[in-house]
Protein backbone atom coordinates (compact mmCIF):
# COMPACT_ATOMS: atom_id res chain seq x y z
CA UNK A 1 0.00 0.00 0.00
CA UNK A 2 1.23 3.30 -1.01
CA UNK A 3 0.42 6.74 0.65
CA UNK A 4 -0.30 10.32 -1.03
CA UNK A 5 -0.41 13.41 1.06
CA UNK A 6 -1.05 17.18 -0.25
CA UNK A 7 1.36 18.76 1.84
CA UNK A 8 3.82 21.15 1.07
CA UNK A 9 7.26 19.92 0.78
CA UNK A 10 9.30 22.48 1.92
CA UNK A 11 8.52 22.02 5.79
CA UNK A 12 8.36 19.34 8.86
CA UNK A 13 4.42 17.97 8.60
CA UNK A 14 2.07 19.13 11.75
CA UNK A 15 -0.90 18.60 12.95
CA UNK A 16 -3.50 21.25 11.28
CA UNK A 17 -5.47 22.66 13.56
CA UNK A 18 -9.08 22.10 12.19
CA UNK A 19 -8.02 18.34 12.94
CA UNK A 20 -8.27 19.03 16.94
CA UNK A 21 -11.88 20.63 15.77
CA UNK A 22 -13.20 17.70 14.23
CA UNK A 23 -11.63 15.00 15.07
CA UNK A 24 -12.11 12.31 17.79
CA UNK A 25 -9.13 11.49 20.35
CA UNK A 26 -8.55 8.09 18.76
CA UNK A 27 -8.98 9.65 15.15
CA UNK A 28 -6.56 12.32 15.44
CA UNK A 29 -4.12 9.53 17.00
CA UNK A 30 -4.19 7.44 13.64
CA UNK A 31 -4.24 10.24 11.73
CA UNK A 32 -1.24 11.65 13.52
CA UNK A 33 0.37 8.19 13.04
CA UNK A 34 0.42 7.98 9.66
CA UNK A 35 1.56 11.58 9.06
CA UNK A 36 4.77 10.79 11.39
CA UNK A 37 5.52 7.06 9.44
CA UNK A 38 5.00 9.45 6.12
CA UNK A 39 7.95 11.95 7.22
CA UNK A 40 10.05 9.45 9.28
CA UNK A 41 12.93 9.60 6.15
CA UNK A 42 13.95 12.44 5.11
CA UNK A 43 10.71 14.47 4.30
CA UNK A 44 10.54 13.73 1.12
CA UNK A 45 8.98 10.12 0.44
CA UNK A 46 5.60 9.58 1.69
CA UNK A 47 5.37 5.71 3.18
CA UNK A 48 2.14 4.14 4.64
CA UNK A 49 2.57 1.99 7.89
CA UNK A 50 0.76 -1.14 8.66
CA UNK A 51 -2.40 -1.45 11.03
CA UNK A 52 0.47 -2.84 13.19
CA UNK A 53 3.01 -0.07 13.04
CA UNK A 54 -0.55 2.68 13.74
CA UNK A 55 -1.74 0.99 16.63
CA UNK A 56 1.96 0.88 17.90
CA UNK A 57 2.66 4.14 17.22
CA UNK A 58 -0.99 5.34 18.45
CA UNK A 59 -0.90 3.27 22.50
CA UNK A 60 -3.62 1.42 21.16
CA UNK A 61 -3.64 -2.12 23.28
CA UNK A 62 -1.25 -0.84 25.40
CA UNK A 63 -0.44 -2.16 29.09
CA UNK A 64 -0.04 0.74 31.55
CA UNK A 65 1.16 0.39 34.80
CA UNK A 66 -0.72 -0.11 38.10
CA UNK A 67 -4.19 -0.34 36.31
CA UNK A 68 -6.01 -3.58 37.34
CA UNK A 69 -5.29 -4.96 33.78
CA UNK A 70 -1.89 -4.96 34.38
CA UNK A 71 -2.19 -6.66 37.88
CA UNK A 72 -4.58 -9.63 36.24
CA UNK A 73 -1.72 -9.61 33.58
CA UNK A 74 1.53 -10.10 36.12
CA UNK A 75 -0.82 -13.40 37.67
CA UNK A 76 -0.53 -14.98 34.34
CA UNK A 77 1.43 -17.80 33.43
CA UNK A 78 4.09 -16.82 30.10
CA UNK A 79 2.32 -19.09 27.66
CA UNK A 80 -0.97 -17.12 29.25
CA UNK A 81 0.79 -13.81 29.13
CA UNK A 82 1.77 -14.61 24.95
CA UNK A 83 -1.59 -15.29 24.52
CA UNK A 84 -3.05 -12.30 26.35
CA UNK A 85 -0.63 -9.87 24.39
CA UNK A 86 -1.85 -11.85 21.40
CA UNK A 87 -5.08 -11.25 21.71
CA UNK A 88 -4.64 -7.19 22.85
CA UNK A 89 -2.99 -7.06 19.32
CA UNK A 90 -5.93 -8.38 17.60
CA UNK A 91 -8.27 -6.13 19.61
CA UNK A 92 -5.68 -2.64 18.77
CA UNK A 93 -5.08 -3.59 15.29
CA UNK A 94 -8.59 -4.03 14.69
CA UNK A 95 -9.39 -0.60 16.57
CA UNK A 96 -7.14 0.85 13.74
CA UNK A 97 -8.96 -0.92 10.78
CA UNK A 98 -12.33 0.32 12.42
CA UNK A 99 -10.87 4.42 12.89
CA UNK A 100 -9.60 3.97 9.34
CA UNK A 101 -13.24 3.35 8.24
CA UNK A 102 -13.98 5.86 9.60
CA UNK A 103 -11.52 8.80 8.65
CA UNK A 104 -12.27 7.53 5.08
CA UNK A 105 -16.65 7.75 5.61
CA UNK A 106 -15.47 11.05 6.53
CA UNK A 107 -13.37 12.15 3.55
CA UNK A 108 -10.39 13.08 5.00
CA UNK A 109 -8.51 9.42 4.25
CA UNK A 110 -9.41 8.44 0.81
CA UNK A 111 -8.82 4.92 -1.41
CA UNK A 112 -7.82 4.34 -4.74
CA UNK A 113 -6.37 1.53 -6.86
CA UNK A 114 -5.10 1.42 -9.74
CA UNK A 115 -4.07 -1.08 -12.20
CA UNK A 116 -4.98 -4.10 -13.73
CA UNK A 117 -6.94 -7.35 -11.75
CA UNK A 118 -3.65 -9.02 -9.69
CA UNK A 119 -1.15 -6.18 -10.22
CA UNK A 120 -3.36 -3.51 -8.22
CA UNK A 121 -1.47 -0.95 -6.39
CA UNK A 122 -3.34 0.71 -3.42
CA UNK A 123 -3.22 4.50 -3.11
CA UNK A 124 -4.04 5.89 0.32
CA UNK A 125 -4.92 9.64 0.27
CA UNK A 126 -4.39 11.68 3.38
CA UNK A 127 -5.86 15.32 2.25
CA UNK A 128 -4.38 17.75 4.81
CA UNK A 129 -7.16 21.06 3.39
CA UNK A 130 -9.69 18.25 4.58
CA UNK A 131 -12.37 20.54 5.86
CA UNK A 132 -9.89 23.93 6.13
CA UNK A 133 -12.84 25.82 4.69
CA UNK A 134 -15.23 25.02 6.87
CA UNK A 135 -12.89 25.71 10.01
CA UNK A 136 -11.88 29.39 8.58
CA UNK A 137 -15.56 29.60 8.29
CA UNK A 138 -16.47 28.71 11.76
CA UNK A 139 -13.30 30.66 12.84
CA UNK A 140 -14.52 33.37 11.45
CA UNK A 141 -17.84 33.49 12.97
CA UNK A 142 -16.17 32.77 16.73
CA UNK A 143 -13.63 36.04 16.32
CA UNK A 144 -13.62 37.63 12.92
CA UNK A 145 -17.21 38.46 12.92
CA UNK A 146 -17.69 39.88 16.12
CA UNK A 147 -18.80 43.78 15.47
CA UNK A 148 -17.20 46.61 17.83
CA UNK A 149 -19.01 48.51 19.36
CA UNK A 150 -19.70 51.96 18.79
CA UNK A 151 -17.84 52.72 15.86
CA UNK A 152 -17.25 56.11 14.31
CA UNK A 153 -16.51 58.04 11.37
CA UNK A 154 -13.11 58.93 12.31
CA UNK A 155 -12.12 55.16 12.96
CA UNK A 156 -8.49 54.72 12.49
CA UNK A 157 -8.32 53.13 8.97
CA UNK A 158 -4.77 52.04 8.99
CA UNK A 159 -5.35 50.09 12.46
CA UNK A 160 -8.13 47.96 10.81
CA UNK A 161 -5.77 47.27 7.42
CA UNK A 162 -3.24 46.18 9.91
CA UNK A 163 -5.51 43.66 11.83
CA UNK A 164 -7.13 42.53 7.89
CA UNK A 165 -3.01 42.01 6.84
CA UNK A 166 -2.62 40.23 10.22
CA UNK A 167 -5.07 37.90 9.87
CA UNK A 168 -4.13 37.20 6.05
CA UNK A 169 -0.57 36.29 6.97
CA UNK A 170 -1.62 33.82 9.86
CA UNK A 171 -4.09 32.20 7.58
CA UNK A 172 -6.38 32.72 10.16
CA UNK A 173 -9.32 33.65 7.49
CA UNK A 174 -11.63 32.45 4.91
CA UNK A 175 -11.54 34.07 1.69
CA UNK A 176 -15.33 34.90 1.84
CA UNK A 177 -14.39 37.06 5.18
CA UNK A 178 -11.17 38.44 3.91
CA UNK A 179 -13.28 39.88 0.67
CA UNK A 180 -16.06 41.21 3.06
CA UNK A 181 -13.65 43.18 4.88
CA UNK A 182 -11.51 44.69 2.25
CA UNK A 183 -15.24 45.92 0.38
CA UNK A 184 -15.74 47.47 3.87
CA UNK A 185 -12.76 49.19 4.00
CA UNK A 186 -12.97 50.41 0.37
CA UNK A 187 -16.31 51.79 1.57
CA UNK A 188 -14.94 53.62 4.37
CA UNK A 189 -12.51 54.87 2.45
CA UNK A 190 -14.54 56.67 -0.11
CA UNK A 191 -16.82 57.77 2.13
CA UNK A 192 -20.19 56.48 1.18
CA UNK A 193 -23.38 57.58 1.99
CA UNK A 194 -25.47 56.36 5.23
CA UNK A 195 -27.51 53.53 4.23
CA UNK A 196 -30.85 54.47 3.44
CA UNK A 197 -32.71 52.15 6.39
CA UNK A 198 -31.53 53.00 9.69
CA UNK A 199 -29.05 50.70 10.97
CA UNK A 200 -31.44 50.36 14.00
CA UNK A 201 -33.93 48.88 11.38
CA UNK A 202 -31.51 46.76 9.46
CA UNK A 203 -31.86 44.00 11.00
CA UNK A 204 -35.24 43.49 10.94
CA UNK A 205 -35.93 43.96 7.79
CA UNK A 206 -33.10 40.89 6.93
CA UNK A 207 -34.99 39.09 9.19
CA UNK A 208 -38.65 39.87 7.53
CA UNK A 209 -36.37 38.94 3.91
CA UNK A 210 -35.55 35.56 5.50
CA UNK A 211 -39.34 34.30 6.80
CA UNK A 212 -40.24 34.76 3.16
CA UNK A 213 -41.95 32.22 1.70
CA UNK A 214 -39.56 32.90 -1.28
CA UNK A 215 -36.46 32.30 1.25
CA UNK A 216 -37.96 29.71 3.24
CA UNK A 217 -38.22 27.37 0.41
CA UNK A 218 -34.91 27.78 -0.89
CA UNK A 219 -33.73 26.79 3.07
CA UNK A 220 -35.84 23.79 2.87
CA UNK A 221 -34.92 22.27 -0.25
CA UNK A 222 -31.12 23.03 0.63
CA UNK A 223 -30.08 25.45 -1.68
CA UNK A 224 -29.38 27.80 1.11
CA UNK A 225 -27.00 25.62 3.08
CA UNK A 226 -25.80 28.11 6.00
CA UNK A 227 -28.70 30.27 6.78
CA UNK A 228 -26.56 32.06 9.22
CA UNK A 229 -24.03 32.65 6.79
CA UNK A 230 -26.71 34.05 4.17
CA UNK A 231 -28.57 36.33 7.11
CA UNK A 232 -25.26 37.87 7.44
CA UNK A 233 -25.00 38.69 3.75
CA UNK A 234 -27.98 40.10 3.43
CA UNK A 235 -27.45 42.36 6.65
CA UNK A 236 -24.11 43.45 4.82
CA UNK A 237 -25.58 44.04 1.40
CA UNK A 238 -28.93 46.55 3.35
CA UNK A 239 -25.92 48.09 5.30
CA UNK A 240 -24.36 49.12 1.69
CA UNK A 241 -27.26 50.01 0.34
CA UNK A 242 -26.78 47.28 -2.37
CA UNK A 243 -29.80 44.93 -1.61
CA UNK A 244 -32.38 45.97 -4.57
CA UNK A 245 -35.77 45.43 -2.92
CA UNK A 246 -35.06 46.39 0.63
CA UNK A 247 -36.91 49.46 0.61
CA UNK A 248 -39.76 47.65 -0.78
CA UNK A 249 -39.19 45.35 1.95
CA UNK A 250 -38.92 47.90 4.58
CA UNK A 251 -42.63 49.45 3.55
CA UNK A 252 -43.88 46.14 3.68
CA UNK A 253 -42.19 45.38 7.52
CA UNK A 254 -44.25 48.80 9.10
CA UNK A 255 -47.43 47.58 7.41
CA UNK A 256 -47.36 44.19 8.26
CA UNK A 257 -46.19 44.91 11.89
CA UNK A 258 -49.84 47.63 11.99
CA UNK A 259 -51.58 44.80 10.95
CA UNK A 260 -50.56 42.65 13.32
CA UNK A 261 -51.73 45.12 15.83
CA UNK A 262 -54.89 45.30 14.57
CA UNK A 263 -55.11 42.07 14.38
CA UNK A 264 -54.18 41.40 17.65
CA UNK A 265 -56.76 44.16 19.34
CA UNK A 266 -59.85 43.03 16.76
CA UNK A 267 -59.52 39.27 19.23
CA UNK A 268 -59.19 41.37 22.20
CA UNK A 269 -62.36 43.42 21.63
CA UNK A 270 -64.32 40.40 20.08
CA UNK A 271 -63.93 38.36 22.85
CA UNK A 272 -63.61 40.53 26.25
CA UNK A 273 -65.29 43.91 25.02
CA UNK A 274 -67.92 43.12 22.13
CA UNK A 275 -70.70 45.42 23.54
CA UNK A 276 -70.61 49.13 24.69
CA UNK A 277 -73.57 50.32 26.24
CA UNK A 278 -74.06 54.16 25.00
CA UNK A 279 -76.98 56.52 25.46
CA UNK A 280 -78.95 53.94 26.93
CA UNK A 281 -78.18 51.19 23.73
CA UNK A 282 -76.29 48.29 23.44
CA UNK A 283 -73.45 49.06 20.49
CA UNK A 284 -71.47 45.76 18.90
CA UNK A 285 -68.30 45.59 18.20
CA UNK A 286 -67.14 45.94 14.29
CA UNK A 287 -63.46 46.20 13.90
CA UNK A 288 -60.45 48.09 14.45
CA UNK A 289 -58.87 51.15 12.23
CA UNK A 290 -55.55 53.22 12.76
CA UNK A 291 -56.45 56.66 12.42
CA UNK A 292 -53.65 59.96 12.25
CA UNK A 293 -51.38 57.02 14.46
CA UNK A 294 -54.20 56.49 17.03
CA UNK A 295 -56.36 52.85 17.19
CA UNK A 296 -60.02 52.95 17.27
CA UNK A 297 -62.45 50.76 18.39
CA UNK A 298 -66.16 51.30 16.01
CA UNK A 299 -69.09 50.07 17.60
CA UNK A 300 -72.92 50.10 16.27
CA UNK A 301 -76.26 49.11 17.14
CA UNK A 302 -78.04 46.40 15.20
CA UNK A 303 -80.02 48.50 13.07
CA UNK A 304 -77.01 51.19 12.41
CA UNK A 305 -78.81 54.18 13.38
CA UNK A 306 -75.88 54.86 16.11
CA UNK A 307 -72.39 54.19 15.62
CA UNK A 308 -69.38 55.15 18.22
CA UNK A 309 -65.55 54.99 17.69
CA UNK A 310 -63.72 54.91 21.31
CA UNK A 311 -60.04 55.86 21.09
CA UNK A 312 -57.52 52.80 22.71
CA UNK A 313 -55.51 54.25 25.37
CA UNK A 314 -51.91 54.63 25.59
CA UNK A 315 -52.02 52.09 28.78
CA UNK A 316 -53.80 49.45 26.66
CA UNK A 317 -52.02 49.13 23.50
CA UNK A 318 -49.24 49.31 25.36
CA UNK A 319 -50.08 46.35 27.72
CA UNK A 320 -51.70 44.37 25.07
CA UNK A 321 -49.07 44.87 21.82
CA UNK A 322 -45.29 43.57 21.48
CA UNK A 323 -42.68 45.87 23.17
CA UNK A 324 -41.99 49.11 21.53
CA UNK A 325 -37.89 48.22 21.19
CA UNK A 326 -39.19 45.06 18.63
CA UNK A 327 -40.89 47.62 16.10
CA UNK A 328 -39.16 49.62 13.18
CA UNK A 329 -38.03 53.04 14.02
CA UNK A 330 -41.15 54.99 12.72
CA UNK A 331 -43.77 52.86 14.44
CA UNK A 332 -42.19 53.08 17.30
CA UNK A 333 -42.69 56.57 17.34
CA UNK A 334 -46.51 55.59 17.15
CA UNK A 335 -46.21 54.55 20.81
CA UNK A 336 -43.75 57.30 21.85
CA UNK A 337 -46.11 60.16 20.60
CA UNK A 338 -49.52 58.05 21.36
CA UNK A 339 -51.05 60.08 23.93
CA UNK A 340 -50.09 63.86 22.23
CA UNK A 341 -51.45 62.16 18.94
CA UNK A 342 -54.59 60.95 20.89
CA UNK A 343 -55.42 64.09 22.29
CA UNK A 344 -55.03 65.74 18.74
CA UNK A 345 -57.60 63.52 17.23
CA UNK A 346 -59.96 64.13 20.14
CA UNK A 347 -59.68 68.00 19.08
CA UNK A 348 -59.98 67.41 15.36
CA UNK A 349 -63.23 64.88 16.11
CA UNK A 350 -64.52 68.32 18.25
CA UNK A 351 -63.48 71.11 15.38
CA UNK A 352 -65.60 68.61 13.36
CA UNK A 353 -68.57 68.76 15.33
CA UNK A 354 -68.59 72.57 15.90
């Protein structure tokens, strides 16, 4: 059996850090078995060692000291004792065959042979990039992606190209990141405008974008594959003012969350306040209507001759609807202004009457 590596050449192998991620103790073992027997020359020649050599190299089957193995062990007789080792042999060598299947399920040791029926040579592939990406990825969401807080428009742009050339040179990056950050810093550089939905806002709209039927469906048949990873994006591209229909999106966030106001005081008033009794009548509920950014309740008798709309108050809405911190930026105004905007329709209903 032969062994292949992609490694460079031009330095001592080691042990690549998104191993220690992914793989288990007695997987990273093996796996640092074989990369030892493949340097053990001179660095050059690549060399695969036996299930024998692995589980050597690896402790596997090994007799340690003052463990109550080892004390059974000493109470055997030395055609016992050969057989006992014999037998721990079988047991570690076939732990190696059964980690192998495993590394190679996994991708990261792959088989090949070649040649003809009887002459077959096989090729053992150890790919050291075996999921790289994925670990710059996850690195970069764990310390690369982490925002700081309160930045400002006199941020020190040569501290940031420092920490971006930094990172670069360590390696410790993805190239998705890397690109992000450099389009960032271009930005910065030439100054661009605000983005045209507050950054308060931003994130809510990316958020209304990604419960979207549209989106939703792309998630469930997998062609969105990291939904975190795509959230992010779109956050990025609203921030630039580069995503097309956000400000189609953002009209459509502030109506839907009024609706759901509406539709959340219509239940309250069917079920707990249906009937108003007025000028010695009984008036019935009929729905609810934002008026001049005040709710109203209408109510009418039976035979419509008298109808009544009673203003919600301030203490209601509040009580009954979502906290104000979870709306976008102009309806949460609605709340903050709610009682000087109540008592303004309360004067116009009065102008109206005079």
């Amino acid at each position: 059996m032969k062994l292949r590596i992609n490694k460079p050449k031009t330095r001592p192998i080691q042990i690549e850090p998104w191993f220690f991620r992914y793989l288990n103790e007695g997987e990273l073992k093996v796996v640092s078995a074989i990369l030892a027997h493949a340097d053990i020359r001179n660095r050059q020649e690549n060399s695969f060692p036996s299930n024998r050599t692995i589980a050597f190299y690896c402790g596997f089957g090994l007799l340690k000291e003052n463990t109550k193995t080892y004390k059974n062990y000493l109470q055997l007789s030395d055609i016992e004792k050969k057989e006992f080792k014999k037998k721990r042999l079988h047991n570690a060598i076939q732990q190696v065959k059964n980690i192998k299947k495993s590394l190679e399920k996994k991708g990261l040791l792959k088989r090949e042979y070649i040649g003809q029926k009887g002459k077959t040579i096989v090729y053992m592939t150890l790919d050291l990039e075996w999921k790289k990406e994925q670990f710059l990825k996850d690195y970069d969401e764990y310390f690369n992606d982490v925002e700081p807080n309160n930045i400002n428009e006199n941020e020190d742009i040569n501290k940031e190209l420092e920490d971006i050339q930094k990172l670069a040179k360590e390696g410790n990056i993805s190239k998705e990141n890397l690109a992000k950050r450099l389009n960032d810093l271009s930005r910065k550089l030439k100054d661009i405008k605000e983005p045209e939905i507050p950054l308060e806002d931003v994130t809510k709209v990316a958020d209304y974008y990604m419960n979207t039927k549209k989106v939703q469906n792309k998630i469930d048949s997998g062609k969105i594959e990291n939904k975190s990873a795509y959230r992010n994006s779109i956050i990025n591209s609203i921030k630039n003012n580069e995503f097309k229909n956000a400000n189609n999106l953002y009209e459509a966030l502030q109506k839907q969350e009024l609706n759901n106001n509406i539709q959340i005081l219509t239940e309250l008033y069917k079920n707990n306040k249906y009937e108003l009794p007025y000028a010695n009548k009984i008036l019935y509920f009929q729905n609810i209507r934002l008026e001049d950014f005040v709710y109203l309740a209408s109510y009418k008798t039976t035979d419509n001759k008298l109808r009544k709309d009673v203003a919600i108050s301030f203490s209601e809405i509040t009580y009954q609807l979502n906290s104000p911190i979870t709306y976008t930026l102009k309806n949460k105004k609605l709340f903050e202004n709610y009682i000087e905007n109540e008592k303004n329709l309360i004067e116009k209903y009065k102008k109206k009457k005079e």
